[in-house]
Protein backbone atom coordinates (compact mmCIF):
# COMPACT_ATOMS: atom_id res chain seq x y z
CA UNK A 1 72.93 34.76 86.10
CA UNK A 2 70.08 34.04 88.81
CA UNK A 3 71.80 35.79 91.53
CA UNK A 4 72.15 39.32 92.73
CA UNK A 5 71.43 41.78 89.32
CA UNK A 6 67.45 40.69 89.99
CA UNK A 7 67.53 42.35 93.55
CA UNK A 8 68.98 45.72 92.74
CA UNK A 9 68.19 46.17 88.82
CA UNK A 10 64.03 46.67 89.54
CA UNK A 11 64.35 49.62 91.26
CA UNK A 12 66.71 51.90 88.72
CA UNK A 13 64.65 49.71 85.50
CA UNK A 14 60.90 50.71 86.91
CA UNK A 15 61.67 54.43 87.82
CA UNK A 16 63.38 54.65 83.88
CA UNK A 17 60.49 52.85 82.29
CA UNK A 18 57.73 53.40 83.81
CA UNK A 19 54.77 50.93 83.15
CA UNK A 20 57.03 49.71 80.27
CA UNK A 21 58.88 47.98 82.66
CA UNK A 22 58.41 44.27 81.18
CA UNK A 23 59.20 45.50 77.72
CA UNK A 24 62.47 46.71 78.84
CA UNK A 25 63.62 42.80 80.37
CA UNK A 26 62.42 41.59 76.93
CA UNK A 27 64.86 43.86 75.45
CA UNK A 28 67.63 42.81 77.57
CA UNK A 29 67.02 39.52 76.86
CA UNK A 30 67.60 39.72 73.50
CA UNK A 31 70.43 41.30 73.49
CA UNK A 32 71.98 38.97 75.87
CA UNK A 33 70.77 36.24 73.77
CA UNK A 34 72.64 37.92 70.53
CA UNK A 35 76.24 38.03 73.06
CA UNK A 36 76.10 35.03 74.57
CA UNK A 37 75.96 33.51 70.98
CA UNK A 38 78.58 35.08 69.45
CA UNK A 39 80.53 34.79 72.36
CA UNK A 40 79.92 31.04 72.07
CA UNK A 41 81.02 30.70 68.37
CA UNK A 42 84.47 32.69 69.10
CA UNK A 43 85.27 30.72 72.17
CA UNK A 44 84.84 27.49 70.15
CA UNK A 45 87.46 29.35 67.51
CA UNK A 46 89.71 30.75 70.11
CA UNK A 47 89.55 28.34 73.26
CA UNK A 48 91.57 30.42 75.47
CA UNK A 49 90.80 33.00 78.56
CA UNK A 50 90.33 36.36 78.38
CA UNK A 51 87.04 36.49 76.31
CA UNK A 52 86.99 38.98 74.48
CA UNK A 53 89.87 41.05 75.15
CA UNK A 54 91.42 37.53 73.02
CA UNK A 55 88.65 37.72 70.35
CA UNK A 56 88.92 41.54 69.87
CA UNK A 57 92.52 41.56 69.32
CA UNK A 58 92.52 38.01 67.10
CA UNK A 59 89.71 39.29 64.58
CA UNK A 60 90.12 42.98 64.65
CA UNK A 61 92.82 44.36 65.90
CA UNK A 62 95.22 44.61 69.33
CA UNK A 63 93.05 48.15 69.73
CA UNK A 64 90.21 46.68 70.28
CA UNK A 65 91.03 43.63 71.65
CA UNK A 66 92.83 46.06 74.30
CA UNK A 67 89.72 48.17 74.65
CA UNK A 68 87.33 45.11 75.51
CA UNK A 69 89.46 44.34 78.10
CA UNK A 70 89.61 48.02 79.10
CA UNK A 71 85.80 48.51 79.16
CA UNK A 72 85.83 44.75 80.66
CA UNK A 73 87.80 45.60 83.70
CA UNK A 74 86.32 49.12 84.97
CA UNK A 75 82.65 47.63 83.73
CA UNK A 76 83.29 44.76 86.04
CA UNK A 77 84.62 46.74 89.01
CA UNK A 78 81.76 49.12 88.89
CA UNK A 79 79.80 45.67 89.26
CA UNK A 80 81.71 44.44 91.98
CA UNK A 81 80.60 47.95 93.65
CA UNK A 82 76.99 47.29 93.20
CA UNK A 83 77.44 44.09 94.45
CA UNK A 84 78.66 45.30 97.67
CA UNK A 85 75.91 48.36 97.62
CA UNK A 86 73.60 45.57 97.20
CA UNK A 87 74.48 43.95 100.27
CA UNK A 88 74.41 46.83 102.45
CA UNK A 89 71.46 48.03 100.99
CA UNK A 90 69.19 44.58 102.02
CA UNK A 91 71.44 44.33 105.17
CA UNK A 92 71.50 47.57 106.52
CA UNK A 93 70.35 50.57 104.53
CA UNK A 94 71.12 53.17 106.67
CA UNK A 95 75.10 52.37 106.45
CA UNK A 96 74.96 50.44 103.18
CA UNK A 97 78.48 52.15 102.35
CA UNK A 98 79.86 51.10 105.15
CA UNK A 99 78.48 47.62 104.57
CA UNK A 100 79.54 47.58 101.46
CA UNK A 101 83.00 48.36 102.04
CA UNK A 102 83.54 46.12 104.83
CA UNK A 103 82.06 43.04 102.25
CA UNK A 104 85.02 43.84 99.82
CA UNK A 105 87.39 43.74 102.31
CA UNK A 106 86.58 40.77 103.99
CA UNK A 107 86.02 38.85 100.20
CA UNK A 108 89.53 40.20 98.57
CA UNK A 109 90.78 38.41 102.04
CA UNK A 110 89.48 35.21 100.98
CA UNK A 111 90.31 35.71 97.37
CA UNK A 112 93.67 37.05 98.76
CA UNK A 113 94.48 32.92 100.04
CA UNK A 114 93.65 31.50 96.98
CA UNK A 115 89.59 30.29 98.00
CA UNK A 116 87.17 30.41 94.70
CA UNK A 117 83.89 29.65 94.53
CA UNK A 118 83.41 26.13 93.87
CA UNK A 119 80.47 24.19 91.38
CA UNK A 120 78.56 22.84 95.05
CA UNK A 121 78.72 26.52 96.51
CA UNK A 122 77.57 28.07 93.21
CA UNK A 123 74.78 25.18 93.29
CA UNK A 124 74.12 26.21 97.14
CA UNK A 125 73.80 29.93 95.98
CA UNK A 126 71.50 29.33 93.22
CA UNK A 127 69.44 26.92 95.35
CA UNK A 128 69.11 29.36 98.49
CA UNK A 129 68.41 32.45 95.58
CA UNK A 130 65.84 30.39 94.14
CA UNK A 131 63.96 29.74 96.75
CA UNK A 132 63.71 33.40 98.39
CA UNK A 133 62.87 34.45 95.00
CA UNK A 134 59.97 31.39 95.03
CA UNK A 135 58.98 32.95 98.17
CA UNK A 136 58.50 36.61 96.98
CA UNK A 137 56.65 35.48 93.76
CA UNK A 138 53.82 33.40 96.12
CA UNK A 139 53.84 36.18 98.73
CA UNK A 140 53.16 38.92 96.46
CA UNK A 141 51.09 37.01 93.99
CA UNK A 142 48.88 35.60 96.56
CA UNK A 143 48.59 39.16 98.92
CA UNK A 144 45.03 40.54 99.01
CA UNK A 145 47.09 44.00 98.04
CA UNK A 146 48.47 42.95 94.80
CA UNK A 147 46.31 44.21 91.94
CA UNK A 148 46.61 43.42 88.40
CA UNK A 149 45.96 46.25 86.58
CA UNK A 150 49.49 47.59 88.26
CA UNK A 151 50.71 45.68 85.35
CA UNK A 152 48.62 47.45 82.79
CA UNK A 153 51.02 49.59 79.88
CA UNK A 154 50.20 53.64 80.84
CA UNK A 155 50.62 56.84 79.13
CA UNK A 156 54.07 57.05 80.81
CA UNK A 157 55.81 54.68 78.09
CA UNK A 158 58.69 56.47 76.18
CA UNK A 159 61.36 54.46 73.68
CA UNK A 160 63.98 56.50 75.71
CA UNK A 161 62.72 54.98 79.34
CA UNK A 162 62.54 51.51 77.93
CA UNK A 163 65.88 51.67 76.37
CA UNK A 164 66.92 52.84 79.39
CA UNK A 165 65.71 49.97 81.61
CA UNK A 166 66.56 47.69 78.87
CA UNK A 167 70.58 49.02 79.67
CA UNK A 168 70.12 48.71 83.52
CA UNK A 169 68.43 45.07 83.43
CA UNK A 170 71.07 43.88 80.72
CA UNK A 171 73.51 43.97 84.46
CA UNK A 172 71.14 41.64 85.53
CA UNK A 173 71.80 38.79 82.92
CA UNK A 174 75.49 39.05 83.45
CA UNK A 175 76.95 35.55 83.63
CA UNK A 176 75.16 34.21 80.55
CA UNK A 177 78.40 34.38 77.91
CA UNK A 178 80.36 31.94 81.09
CA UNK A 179 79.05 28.97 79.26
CA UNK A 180 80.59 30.24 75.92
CA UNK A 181 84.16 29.59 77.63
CA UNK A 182 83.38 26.16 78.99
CA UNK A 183 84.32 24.37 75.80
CA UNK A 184 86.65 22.36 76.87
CA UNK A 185 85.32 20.87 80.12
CA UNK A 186 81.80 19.80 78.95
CA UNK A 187 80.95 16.69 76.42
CA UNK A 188 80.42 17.62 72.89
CA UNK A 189 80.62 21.33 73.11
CA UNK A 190 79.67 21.86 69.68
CA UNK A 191 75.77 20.69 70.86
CA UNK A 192 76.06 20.93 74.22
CA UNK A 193 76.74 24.82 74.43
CA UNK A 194 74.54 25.93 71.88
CA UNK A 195 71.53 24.26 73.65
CA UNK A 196 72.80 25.56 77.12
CA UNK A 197 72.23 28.93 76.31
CA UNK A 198 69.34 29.41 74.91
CA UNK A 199 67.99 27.32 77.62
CA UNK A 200 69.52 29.01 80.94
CA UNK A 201 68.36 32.68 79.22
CA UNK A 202 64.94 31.11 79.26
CA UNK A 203 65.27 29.93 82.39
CA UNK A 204 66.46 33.13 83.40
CA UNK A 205 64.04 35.60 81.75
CA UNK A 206 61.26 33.66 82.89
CA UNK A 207 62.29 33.84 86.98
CA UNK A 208 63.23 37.66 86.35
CA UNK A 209 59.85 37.69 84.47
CA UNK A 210 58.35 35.85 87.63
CA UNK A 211 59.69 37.78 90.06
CA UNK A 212 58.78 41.54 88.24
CA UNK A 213 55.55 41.03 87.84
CA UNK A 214 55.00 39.72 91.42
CA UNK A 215 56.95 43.06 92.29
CA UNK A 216 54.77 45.32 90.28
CA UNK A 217 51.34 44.10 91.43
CA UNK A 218 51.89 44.93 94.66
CA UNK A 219 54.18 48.06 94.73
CA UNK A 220 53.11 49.74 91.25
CA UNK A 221 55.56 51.58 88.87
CA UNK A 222 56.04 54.37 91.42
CA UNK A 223 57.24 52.82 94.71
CA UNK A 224 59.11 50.08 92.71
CA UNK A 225 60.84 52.63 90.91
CA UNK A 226 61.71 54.61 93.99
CA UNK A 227 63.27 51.17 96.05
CA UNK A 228 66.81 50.82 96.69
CA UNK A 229 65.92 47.13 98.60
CA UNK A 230 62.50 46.36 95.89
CA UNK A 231 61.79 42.89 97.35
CA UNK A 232 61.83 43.20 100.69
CA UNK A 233 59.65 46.18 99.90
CA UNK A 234 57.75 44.11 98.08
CA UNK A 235 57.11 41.49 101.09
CA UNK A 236 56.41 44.31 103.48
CA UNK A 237 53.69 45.65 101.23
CA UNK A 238 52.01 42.46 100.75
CA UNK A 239 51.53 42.07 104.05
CA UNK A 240 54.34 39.68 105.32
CA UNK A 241 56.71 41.53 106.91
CA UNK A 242 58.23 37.91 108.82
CA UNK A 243 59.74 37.24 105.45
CA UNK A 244 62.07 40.79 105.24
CA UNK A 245 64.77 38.86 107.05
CA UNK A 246 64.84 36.26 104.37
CA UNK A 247 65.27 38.14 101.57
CA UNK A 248 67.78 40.63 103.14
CA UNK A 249 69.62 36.40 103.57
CA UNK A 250 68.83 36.06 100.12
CA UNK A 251 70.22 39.03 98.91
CA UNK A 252 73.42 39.30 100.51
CA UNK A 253 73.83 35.39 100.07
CA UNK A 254 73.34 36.16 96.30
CA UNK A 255 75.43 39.54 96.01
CA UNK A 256 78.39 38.03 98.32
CA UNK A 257 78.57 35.05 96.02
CA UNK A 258 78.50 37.78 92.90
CA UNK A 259 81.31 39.54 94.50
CA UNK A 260 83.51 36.66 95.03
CA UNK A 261 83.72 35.46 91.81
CA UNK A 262 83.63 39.40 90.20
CA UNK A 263 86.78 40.06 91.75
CA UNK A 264 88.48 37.01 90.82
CA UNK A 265 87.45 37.45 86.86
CA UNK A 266 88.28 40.75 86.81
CA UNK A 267 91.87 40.50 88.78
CA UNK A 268 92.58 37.79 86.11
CA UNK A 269 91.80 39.76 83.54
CA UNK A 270 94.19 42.73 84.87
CA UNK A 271 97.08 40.13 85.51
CA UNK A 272 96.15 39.34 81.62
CA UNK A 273 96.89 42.84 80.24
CA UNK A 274 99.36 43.31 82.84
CA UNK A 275 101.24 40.85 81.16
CA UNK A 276 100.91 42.34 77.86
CA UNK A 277 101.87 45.95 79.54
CA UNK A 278 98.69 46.96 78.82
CA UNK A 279 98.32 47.87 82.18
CA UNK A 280 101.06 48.26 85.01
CA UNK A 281 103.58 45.83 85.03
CA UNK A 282 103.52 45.54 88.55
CA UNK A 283 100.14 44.21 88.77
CA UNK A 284 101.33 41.03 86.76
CA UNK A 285 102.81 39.93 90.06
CA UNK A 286 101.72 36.35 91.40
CA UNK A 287 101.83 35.27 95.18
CA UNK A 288 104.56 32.68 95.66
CA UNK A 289 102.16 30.60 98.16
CA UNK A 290 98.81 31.36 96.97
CA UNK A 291 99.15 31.43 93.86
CA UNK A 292 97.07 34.64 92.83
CA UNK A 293 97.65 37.34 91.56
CA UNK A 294 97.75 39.56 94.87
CA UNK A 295 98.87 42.80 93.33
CA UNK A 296 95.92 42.56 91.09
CA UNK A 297 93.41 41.88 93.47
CA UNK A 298 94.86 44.04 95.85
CA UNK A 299 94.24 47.11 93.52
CA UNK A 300 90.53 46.27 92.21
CA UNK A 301 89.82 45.66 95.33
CA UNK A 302 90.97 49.17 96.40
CA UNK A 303 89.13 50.72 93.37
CA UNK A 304 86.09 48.99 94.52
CA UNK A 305 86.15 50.20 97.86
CA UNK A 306 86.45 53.98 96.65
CA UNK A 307 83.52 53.44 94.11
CA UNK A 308 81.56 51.97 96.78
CA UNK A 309 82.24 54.73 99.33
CA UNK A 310 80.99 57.31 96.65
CA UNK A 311 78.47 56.42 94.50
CA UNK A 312 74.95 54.67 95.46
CA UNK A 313 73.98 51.23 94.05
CA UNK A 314 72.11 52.80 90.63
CA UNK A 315 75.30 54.76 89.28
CA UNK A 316 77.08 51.56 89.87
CA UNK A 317 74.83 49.33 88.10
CA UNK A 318 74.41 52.17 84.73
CA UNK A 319 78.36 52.79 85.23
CA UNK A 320 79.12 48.88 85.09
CA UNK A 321 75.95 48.34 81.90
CA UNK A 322 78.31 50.92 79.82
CA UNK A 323 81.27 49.23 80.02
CA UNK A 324 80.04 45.74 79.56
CA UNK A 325 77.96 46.28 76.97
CA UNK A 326 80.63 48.26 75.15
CA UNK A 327 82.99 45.06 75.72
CA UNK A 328 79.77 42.82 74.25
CA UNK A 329 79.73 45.16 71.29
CA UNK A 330 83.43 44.25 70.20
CA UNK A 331 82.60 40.60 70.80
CA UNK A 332 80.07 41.04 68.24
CA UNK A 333 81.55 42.88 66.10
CA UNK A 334 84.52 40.29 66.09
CA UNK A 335 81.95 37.32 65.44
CA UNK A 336 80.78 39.20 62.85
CA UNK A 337 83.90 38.69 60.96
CA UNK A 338 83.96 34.45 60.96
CA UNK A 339 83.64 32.95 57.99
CA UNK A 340 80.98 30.27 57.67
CA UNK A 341 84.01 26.82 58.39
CA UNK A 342 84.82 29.10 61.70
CA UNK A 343 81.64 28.56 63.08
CA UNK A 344 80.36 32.16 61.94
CA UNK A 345 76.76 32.68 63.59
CA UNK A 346 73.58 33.83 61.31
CA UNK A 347 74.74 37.47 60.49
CA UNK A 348 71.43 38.51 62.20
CA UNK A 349 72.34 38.18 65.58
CA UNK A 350 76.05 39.96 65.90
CA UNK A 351 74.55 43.07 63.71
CA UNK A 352 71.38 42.86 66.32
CA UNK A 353 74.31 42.60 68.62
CA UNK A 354 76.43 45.35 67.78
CA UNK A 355 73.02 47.60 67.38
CA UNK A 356 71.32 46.50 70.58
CA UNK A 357 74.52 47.08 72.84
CA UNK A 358 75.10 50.29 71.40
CA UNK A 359 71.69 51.87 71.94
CA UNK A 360 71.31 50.54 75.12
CA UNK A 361 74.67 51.75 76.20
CA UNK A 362 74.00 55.45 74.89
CA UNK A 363 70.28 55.09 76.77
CA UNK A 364 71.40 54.70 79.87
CA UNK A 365 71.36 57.71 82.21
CA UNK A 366 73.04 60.35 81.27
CA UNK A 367 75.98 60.53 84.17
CA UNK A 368 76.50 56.98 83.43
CA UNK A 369 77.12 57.40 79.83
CA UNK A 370 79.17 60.89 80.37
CA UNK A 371 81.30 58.84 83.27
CA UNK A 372 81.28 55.64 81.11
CA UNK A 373 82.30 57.12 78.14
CA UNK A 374 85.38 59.43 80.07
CA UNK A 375 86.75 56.68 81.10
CA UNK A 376 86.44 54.47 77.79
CA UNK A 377 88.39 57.14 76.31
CA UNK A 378 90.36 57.64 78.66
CA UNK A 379 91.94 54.06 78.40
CA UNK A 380 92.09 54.14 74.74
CA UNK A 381 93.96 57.64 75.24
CA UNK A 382 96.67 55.50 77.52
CA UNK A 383 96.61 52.59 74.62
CA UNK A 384 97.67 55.58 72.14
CA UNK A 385 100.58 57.06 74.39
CA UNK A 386 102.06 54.02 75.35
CA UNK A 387 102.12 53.15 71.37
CA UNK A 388 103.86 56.19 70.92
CA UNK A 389 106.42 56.02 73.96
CA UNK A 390 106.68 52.93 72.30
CA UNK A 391 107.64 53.77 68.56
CA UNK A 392 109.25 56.70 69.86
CA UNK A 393 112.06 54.02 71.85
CA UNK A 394 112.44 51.84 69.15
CA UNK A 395 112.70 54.70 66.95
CA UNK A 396 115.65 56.12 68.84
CA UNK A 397 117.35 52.44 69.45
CA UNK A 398 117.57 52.25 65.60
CA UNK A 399 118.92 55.31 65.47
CA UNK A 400 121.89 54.49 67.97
């Protein structure tokens, strides 16, 4: 979760809320909070991959199960375009599609041979991204030009705004409902991952917390909301303009490491429904010598590069939020239905689920919900034709 989503959410979050900024990551929070928790008590029922593409189709239906992996996959490439935005952005913002495109290249390369991201790397990510963001928080904090009452709630609150930013900072937490599937690798899961989610979204909240407020008291609302690169803007207005280079490090070190493992998830998950002919055949293909699915990779990777060539890091991110919070709202939904001996959560939190991801999906900007929702219906459009090309052949085999 601590990784790139904190570098590139600020910006697009503080120009939709306003001073309400804060109140917006509390929201977020929540909601994650309510996924990752449902998503923890189906993966203990259904111990399988595929999330909730499995769960949606087990508990309710192959429809939905089918449309949270639709939403799943073109959420998650939109992602894997704001990673790469967010890179070029930090890096260099005059060409950040260029940069951008030549990071998703180079990455589908190394996902092309079969390379993942390993525990130590994640570890090495996390610990670099920690640190630059340790370094922001002191610089700003401690600047003679941050002022406190930047953080002060203004006249320019509206529900809307904060919903809004509550949609765009909910990409931020992406990562959190990971632990859900780890159920059989860890020691007594039925403790152990209950505990370990709670605790890394408070560990989270409270460094995205950390690192907001540091942001705020030294840009204000205004210039944080206008950023594309907030914390090196943030640096450079508290007066330490040495430290830019570090956080551009930061930055890409965090968004590279996002992409890598983006594109592997969401290539799996098209080899998944490519399987099940939910989606080309061909794309079910695996290499011989790697041992990935190539085809798969090949064409998210080729999607990516498009998206990133045409769209600027905040449609990405509010493109991406639709979709995955969509796919969150099935998982829900499907927890809802557990009966207490499956594990079934406190009722509260998959109907705050459902809720939460729905209005915060319908709150975000309105492109990214017209887009969002196009394309959402779009792939359940495909889902009905290939049902009926379907019982339309069987139909006709009967009748020879």
């Amino acid at each position: 979760m601590i990784g790139a989503g904190i570098f590139a959410a600020l910006g697009p979050a503080a120009a939709a809320a306003g001073s309400g900024l804060l109140i917006g990551l509390a929201i977020a929070a929540v909601v994650a909070y309510c996924n990752a928790t449902s998503s923890a008590r189906l993966a203990a029922r259904y111990p399988q991959s595929g999330g909730t593409y499995v769960y949606g189709r087990e508990r309710l239906g192959a429809f939905w199960g089918y449309l949270a992996g639709w939403s799943f996959v073109v959420g998650k490439t939109a992602s894997c375009a704001a990673m790469a935005l967010t890179v070029g952005a930090y890096v260099w913002p005059a060409h950040a599609g260029a940069v951008a495109v030549a990071a998703v290249v180079a990455l589908t390369a190394v996902n092309y041979r079969g390379v993942q991201k390993s525990a130590a790397l994640t570890r090495a990510i996390v610990g670099v991204v920690l640190g630059v963001l340790a370094a922001v928080v002191v610089t700003c904090l401690s600047s003679d030009r941050a002022d406190v009452a930047r953080l002060s709630f203004g006249a320019d609150i509206t529900v809307g705004g904060v919903l809004q930013a509550g949609g765009l900072l909910f990409f931020a937490f992406a990562g959190y409902a990971r632990i859900a599937t780890l159920g059989e690798e860890v020691r007594d899961p039925a403790r152990t991952i209950p505990r370990a989610i709670p605790l890394a979204l408070g560990i989270t909240l409270a460094v995205y917390a950390a690192v907001a407020v540091a942001a705020l008291t030294v840009l204000g609302v205004d210039d944080l909301g206008a950023s594309v690169a907030p914390l090196t803007d943030a640096v450079r207005a508290a007066g330490v303009p040495g430290l830019v280079p570090v956080v551009q490090v930061g930055a890409a070190v965090a968004a590279l490491g996002s992409l890598l493992a983006l594109v592997l998830g969401v290539s799996r998950t098209t080899l998944a429904m490519a399987r099940d002919r939910h989606l080309p055949h061909v794309l079910a293909a695996v290499h011989p010598r790697f041992g990935v699915p190539h085809r798969a990779e090949l064409a998210v990777a080729a999607v990516v590069v498009v998206v990133a060539a045409t769209v600027d890091v905040r449609g990405a991110i509010g493109f991406s939020s639709f979709g995955v919070l969509l796919y969150y709202a099935i998982a829900n939904a499907a927890a809802w239905t557990l009966n207490p001996d499956e594990g079934r959560p406190p009722r509260l939190i998959p109907l705050l689920g459902v809720a939460g991801c729905v209005v915060l999906a319908f709150a975000l900007p309105l492109v990214s919900v017209v887009s969002g929702a196009a394309v959402v219906a779009g792939g359940a459009l495909l889902y009905g034709v290939r049902r009926a090309l379907s019982s339309a052949g069987g139909a006709w085999r009967d009748g020879v």
